[in-house]
C-alpha atoms as a PDB file:
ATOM      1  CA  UNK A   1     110.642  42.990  11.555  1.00  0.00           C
ATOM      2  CA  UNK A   2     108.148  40.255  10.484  1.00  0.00           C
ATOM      3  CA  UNK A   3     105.491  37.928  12.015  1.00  0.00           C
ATOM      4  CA  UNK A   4     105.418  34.242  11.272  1.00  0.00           C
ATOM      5  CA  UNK A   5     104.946  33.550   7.262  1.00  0.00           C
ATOM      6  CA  UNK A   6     103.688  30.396   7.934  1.00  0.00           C
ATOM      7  CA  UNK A   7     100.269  31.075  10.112  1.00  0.00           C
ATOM      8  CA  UNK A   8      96.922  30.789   8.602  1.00  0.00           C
ATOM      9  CA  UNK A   9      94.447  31.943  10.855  1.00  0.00           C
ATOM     10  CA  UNK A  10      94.435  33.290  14.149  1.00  0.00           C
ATOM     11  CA  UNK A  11      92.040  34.742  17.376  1.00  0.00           C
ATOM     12  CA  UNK A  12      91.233  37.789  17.575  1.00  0.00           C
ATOM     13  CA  UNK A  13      92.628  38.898  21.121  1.00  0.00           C
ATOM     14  CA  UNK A  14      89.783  41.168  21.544  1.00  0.00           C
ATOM     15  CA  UNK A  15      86.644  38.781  21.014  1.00  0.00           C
ATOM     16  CA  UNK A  16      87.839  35.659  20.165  1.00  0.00           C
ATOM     17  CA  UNK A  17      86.415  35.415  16.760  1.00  0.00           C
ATOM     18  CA  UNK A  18      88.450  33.422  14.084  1.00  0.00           C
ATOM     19  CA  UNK A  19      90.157  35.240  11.487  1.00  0.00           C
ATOM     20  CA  UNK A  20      92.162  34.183   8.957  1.00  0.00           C
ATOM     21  CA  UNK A  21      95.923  35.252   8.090  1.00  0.00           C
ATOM     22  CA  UNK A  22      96.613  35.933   4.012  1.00  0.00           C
ATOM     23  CA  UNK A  23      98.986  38.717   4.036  1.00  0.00           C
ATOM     24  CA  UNK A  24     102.453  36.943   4.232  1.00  0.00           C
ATOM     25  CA  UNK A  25     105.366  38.831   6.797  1.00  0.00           C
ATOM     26  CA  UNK A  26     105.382  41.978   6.139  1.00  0.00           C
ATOM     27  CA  UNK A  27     101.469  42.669   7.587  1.00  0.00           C
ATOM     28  CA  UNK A  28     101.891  44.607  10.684  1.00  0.00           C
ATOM     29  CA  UNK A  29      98.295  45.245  11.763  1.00  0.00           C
ATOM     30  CA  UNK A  30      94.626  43.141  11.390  1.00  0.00           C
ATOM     31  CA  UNK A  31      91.453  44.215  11.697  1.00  0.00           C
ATOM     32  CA  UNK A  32      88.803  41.706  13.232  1.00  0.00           C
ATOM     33  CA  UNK A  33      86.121  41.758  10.896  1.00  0.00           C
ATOM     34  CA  UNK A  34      83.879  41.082  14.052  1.00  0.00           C
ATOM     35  CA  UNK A  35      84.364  43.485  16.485  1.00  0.00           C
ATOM     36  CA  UNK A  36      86.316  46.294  14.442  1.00  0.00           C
ATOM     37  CA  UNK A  37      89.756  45.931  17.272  1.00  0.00           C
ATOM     38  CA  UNK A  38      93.272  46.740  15.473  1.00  0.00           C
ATOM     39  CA  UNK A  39      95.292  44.275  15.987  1.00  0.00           C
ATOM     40  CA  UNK A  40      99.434  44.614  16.207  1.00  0.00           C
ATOM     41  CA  UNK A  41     100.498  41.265  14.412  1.00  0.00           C
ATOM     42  CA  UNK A  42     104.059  41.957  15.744  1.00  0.00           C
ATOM     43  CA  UNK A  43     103.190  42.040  18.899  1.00  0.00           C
ATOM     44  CA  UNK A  44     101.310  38.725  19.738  1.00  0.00           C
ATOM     45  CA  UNK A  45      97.972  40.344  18.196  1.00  0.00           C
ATOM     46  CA  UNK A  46      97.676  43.017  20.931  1.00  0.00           C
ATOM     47  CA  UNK A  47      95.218  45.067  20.570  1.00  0.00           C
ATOM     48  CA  UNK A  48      95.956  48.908  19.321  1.00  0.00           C
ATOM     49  CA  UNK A  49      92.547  50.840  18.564  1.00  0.00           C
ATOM     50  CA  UNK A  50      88.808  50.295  17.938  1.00  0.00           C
ATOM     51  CA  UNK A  51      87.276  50.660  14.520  1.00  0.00           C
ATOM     52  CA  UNK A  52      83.674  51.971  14.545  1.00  0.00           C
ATOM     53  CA  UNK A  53      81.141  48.858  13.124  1.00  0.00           C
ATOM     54  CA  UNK A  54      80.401  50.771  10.120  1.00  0.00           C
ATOM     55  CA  UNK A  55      78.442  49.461   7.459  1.00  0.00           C
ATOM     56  CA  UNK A  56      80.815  47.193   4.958  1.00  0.00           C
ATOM     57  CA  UNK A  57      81.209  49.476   2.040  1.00  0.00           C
ATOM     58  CA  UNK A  58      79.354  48.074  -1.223  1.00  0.00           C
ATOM     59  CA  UNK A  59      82.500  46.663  -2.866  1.00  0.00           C
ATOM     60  CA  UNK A  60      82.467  43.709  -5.608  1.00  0.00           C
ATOM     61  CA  UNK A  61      85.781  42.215  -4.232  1.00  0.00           C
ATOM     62  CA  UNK A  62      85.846  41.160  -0.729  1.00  0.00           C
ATOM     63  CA  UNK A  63      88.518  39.464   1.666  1.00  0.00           C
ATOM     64  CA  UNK A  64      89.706  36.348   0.441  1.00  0.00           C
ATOM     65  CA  UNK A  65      89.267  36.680  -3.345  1.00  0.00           C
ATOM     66  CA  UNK A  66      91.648  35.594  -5.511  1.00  0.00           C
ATOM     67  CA  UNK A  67      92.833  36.040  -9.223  1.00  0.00           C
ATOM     68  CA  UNK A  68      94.987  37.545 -11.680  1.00  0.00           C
ATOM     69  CA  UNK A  69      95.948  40.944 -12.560  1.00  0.00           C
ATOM     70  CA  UNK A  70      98.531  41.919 -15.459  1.00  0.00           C
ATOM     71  CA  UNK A  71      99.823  38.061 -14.937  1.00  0.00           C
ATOM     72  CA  UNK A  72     100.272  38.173 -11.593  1.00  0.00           C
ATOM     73  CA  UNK A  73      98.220  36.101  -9.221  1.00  0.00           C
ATOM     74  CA  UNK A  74      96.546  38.349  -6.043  1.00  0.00           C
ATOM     75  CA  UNK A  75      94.617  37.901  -3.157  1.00  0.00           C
ATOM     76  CA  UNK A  76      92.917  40.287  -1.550  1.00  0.00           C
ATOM     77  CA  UNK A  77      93.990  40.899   2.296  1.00  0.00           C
ATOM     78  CA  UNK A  78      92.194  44.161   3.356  1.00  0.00           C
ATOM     79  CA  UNK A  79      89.535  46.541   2.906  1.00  0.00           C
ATOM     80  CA  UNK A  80      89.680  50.566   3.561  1.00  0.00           C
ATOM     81  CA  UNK A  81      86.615  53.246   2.879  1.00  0.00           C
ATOM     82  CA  UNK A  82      88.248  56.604   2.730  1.00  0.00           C
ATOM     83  CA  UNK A  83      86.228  60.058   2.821  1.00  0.00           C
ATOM     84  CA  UNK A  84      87.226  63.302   1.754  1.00  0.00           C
ATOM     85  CA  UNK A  85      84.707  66.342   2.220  1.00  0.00           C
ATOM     86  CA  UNK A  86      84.397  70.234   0.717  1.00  0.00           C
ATOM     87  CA  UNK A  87      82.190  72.225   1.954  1.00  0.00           C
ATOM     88  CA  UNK A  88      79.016  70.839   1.840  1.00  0.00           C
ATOM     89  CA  UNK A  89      80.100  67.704  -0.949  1.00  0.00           C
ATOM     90  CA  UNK A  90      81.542  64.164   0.313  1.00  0.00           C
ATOM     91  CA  UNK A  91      83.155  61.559  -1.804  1.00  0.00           C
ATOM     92  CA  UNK A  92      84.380  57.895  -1.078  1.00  0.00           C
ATOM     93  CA  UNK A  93      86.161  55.239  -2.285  1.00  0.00           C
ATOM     94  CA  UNK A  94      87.544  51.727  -1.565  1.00  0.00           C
ATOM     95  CA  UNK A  95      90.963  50.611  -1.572  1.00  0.00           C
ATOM     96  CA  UNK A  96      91.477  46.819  -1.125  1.00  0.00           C
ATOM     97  CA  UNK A  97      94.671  45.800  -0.360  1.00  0.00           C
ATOM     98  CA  UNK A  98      96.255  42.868  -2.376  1.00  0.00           C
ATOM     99  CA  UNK A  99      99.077  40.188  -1.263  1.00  0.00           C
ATOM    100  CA  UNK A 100     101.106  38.236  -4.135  1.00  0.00           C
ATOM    101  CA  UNK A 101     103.782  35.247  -2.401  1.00  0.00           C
ATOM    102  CA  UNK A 102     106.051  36.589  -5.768  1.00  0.00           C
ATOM    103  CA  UNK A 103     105.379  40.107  -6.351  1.00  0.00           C
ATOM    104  CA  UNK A 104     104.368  41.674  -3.040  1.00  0.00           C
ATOM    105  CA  UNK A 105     101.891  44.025  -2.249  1.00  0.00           C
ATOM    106  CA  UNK A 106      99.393  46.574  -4.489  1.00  0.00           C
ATOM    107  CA  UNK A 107      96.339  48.422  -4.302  1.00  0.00           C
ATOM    108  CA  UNK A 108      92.847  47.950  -6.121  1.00  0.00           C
ATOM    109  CA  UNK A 109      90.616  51.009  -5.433  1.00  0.00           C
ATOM    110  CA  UNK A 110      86.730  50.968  -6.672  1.00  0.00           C
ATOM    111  CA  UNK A 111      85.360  54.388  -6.871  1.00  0.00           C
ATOM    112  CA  UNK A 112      82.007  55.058  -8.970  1.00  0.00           C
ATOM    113  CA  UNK A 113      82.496  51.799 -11.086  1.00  0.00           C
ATOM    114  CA  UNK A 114      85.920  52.835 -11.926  1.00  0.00           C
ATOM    115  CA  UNK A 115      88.981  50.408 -11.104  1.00  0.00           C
ATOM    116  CA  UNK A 116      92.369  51.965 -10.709  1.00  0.00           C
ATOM    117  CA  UNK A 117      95.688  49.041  -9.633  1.00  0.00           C
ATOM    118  CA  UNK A 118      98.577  50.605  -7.897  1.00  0.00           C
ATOM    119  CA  UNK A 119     101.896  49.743  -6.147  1.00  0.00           C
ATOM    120  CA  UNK A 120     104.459  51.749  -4.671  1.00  0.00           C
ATOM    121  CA  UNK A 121     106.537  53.446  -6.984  1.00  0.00           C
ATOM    122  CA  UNK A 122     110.393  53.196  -6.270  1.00  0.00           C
ATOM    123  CA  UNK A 123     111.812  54.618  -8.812  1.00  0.00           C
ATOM    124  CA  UNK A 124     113.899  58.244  -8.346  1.00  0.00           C
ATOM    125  CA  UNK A 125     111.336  61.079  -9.008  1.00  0.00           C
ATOM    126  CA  UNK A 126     110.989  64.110  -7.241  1.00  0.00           C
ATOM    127  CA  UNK A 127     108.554  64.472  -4.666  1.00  0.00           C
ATOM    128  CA  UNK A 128     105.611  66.728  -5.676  1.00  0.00           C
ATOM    129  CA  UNK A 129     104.365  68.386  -3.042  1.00  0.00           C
ATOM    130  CA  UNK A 130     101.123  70.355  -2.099  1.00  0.00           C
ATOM    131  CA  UNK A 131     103.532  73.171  -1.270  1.00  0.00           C
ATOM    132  CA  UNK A 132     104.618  73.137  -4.496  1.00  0.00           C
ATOM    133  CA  UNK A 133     101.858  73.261  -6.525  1.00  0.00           C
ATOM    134  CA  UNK A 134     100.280  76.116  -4.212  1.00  0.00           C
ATOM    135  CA  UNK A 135     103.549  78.424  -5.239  1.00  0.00           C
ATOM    136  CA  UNK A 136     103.619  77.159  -8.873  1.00  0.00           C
ATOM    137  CA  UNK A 137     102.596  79.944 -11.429  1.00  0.00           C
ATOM    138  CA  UNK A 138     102.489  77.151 -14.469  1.00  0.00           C
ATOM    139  CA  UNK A 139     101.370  73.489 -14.268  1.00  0.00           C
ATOM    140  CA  UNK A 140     103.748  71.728 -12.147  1.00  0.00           C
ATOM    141  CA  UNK A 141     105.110  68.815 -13.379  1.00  0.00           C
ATOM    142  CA  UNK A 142     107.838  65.687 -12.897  1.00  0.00           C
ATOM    143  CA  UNK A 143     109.647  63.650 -14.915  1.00  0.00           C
ATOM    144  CA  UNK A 144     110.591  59.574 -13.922  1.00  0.00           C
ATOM    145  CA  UNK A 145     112.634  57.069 -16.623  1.00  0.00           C
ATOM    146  CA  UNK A 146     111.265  59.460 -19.749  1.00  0.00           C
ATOM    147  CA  UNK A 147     107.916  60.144 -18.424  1.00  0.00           C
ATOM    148  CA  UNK A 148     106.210  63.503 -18.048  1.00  0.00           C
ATOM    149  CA  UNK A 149     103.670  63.404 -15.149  1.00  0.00           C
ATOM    150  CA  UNK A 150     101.954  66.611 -14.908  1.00  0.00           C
ATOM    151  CA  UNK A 151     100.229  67.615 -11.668  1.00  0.00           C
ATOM    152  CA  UNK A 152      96.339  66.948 -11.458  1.00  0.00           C
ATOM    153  CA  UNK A 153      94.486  67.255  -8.634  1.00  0.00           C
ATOM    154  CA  UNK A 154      95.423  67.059  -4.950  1.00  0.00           C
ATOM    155  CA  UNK A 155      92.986  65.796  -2.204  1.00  0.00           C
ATOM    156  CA  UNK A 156      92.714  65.598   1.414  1.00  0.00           C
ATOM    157  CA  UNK A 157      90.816  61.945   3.152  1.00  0.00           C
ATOM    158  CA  UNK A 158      90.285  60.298   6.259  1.00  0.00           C
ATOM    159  CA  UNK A 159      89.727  56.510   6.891  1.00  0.00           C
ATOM    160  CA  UNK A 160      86.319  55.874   8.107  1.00  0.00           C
ATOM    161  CA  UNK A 161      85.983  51.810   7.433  1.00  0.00           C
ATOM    162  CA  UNK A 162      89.018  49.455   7.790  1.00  0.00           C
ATOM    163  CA  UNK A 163      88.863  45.162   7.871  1.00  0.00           C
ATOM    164  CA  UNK A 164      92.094  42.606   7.508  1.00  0.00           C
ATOM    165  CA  UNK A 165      95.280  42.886   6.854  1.00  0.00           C
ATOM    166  CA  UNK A 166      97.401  45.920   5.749  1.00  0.00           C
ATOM    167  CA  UNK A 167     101.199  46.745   6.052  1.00  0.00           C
ATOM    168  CA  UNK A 168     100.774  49.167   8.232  1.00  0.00           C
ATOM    169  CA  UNK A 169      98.702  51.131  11.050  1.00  0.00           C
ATOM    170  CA  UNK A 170      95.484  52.165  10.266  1.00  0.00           C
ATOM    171  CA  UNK A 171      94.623  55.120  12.087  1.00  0.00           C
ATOM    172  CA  UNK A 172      90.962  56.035  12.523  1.00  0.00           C
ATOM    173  CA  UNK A 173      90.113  59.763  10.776  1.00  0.00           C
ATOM    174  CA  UNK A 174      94.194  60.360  10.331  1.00  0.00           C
ATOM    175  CA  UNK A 175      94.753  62.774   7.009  1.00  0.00           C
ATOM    176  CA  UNK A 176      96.178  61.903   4.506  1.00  0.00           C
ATOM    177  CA  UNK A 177      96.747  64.277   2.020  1.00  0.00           C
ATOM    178  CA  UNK A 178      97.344  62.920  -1.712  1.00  0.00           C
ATOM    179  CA  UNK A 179      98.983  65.046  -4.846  1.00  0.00           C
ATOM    180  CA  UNK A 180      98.488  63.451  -8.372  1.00  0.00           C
ATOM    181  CA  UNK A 181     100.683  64.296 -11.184  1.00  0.00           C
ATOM    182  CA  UNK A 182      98.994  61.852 -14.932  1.00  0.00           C
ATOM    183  CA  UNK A 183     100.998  60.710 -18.157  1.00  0.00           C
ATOM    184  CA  UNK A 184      99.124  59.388 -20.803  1.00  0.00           C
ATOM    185  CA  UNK A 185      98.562  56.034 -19.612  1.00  0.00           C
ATOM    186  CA  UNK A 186      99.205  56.479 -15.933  1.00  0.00           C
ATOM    187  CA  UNK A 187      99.035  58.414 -12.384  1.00  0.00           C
ATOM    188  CA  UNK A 188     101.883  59.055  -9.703  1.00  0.00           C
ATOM    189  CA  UNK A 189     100.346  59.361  -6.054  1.00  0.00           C
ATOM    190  CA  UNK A 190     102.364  61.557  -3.851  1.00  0.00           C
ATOM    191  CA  UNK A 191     100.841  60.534  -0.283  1.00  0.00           C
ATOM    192  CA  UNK A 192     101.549  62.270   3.083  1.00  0.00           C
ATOM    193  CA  UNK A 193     100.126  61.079   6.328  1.00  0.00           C
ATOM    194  CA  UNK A 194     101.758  62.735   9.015  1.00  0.00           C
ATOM    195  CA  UNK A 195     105.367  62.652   8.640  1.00  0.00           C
ATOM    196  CA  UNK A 196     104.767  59.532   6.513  1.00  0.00           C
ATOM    197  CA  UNK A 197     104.981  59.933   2.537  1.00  0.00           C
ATOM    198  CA  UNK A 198     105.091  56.979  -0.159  1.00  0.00           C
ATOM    199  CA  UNK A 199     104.720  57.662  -3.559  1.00  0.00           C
ATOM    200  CA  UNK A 200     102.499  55.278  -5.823  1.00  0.00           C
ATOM    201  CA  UNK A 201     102.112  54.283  -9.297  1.00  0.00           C
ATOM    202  CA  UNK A 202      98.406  53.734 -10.609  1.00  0.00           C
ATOM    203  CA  UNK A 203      97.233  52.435 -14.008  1.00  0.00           C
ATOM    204  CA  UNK A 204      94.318  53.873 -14.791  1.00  0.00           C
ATOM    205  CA  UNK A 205      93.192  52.248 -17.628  1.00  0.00           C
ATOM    206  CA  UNK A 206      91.413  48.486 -16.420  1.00  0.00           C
ATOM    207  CA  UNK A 207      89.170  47.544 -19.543  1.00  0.00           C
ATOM    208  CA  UNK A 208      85.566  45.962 -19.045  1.00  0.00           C
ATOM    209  CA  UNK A 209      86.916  42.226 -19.812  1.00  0.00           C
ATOM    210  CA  UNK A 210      90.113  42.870 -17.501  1.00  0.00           C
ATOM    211  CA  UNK A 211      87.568  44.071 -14.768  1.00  0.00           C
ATOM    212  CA  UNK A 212      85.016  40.790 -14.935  1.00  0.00           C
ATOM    213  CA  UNK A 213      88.174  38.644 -14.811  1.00  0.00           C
ATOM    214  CA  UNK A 214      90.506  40.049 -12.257  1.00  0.00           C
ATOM    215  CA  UNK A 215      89.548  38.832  -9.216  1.00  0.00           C
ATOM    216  CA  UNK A 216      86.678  36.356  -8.498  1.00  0.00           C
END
């Protein structure tokens, strides 16, 4: 199912504030920037859950920005602030979600200066689980159109900031529980959130020009 692709803005049900509408059809939820309410876009806006006003995360891209990334033009829709804490450590990052009218959607995440661009990966592969590498007794790995990925790291984080558009639901502190598996010149994400999983592709290797003119 999918909401109008030809609105531009819209009220948010909850406070009235303004907001406007990027993402093309296939957003399902919006976040007011102004009062933090989730908003179902295929329901007539109603209103789902309450974000927390947190701080917006220090971020150089915001909502609205536009440019080009590997020769595709993006926009960015949507902002999320993900934690993930051990013990007595914490670490966050940023993933902004980006809308292109001919490719579709991807992900830019900032985390400590680092940019990493990453869509969904659909391409057979076998799924990598956390199971899996728990069991292993050597390096786990997987194999996809002639590329090795061999396991990384796997990591466990909770959404604790979310503003505009995204694809799907949002839920406040929800797990989501992430095993990565690196080639040489890129990372598969195997992501579980409940009984959820998607699998994404990430190139990690943005160089400083690429970075200054990506998205302005």
């Amino acid at each position: 199912m999918s909401r109008n692709p030809d609105l531009k803005a819209i009220n948010c049900t909850a406070c009235g504030a303004g907001l406007d509408v990027l993402g093309g059809g296939r957003v399902t939820t919006h976040i007011c920037a102004y009062c933090g309410t989730a908003l179902d876009t295929l329901d007539n806006y109603r209103a789902l859950q309450k974000f927390d006003l947190l701080k917006r995360p220090d971020s150089p891209f915001k909502i609205g920005m536009s440019g080009q990334l590997y020769g595709v033009s993006y926009t960015v829709i949507g902002t999320l602030q993900h934690e993930e804490v051990w013990g007595a450590r914490r670490w966050t990052w940023i993933d902004h979600q980006l809308f292109s009218p001919t490719h579709g959607y991807a992900w830019l995440s900032v985390e400590d200066g680092h940019l990493t661009f990453s869509r969904r990966y659909r391409k057979p592969v076998s799924w990598m689980s956390e199971d899996w590498v728990e069991r292993a007794e050597t390096q786990p790995q997987v194999s996809s159109w002639n590329v090795v990925f061999r396991y990384y790291e796997t990591s466990s984080s909770a959404v604790i900031f979310a503003e505009g558009e995204f694809t799907w639901v949002p839920q406040k502190g929800e797990k989501t529980t992430t095993v990565s598996a690196m080639s040489e010149t890129a990372m598969l994400s195997f992501s579980q959130t409940g009984h959820e999983r998607e699998i994404y592709l990430s190139l990690i290797h943005i160089s400083e020009p690429t970075r200054q003119e990506a998205i302005s």
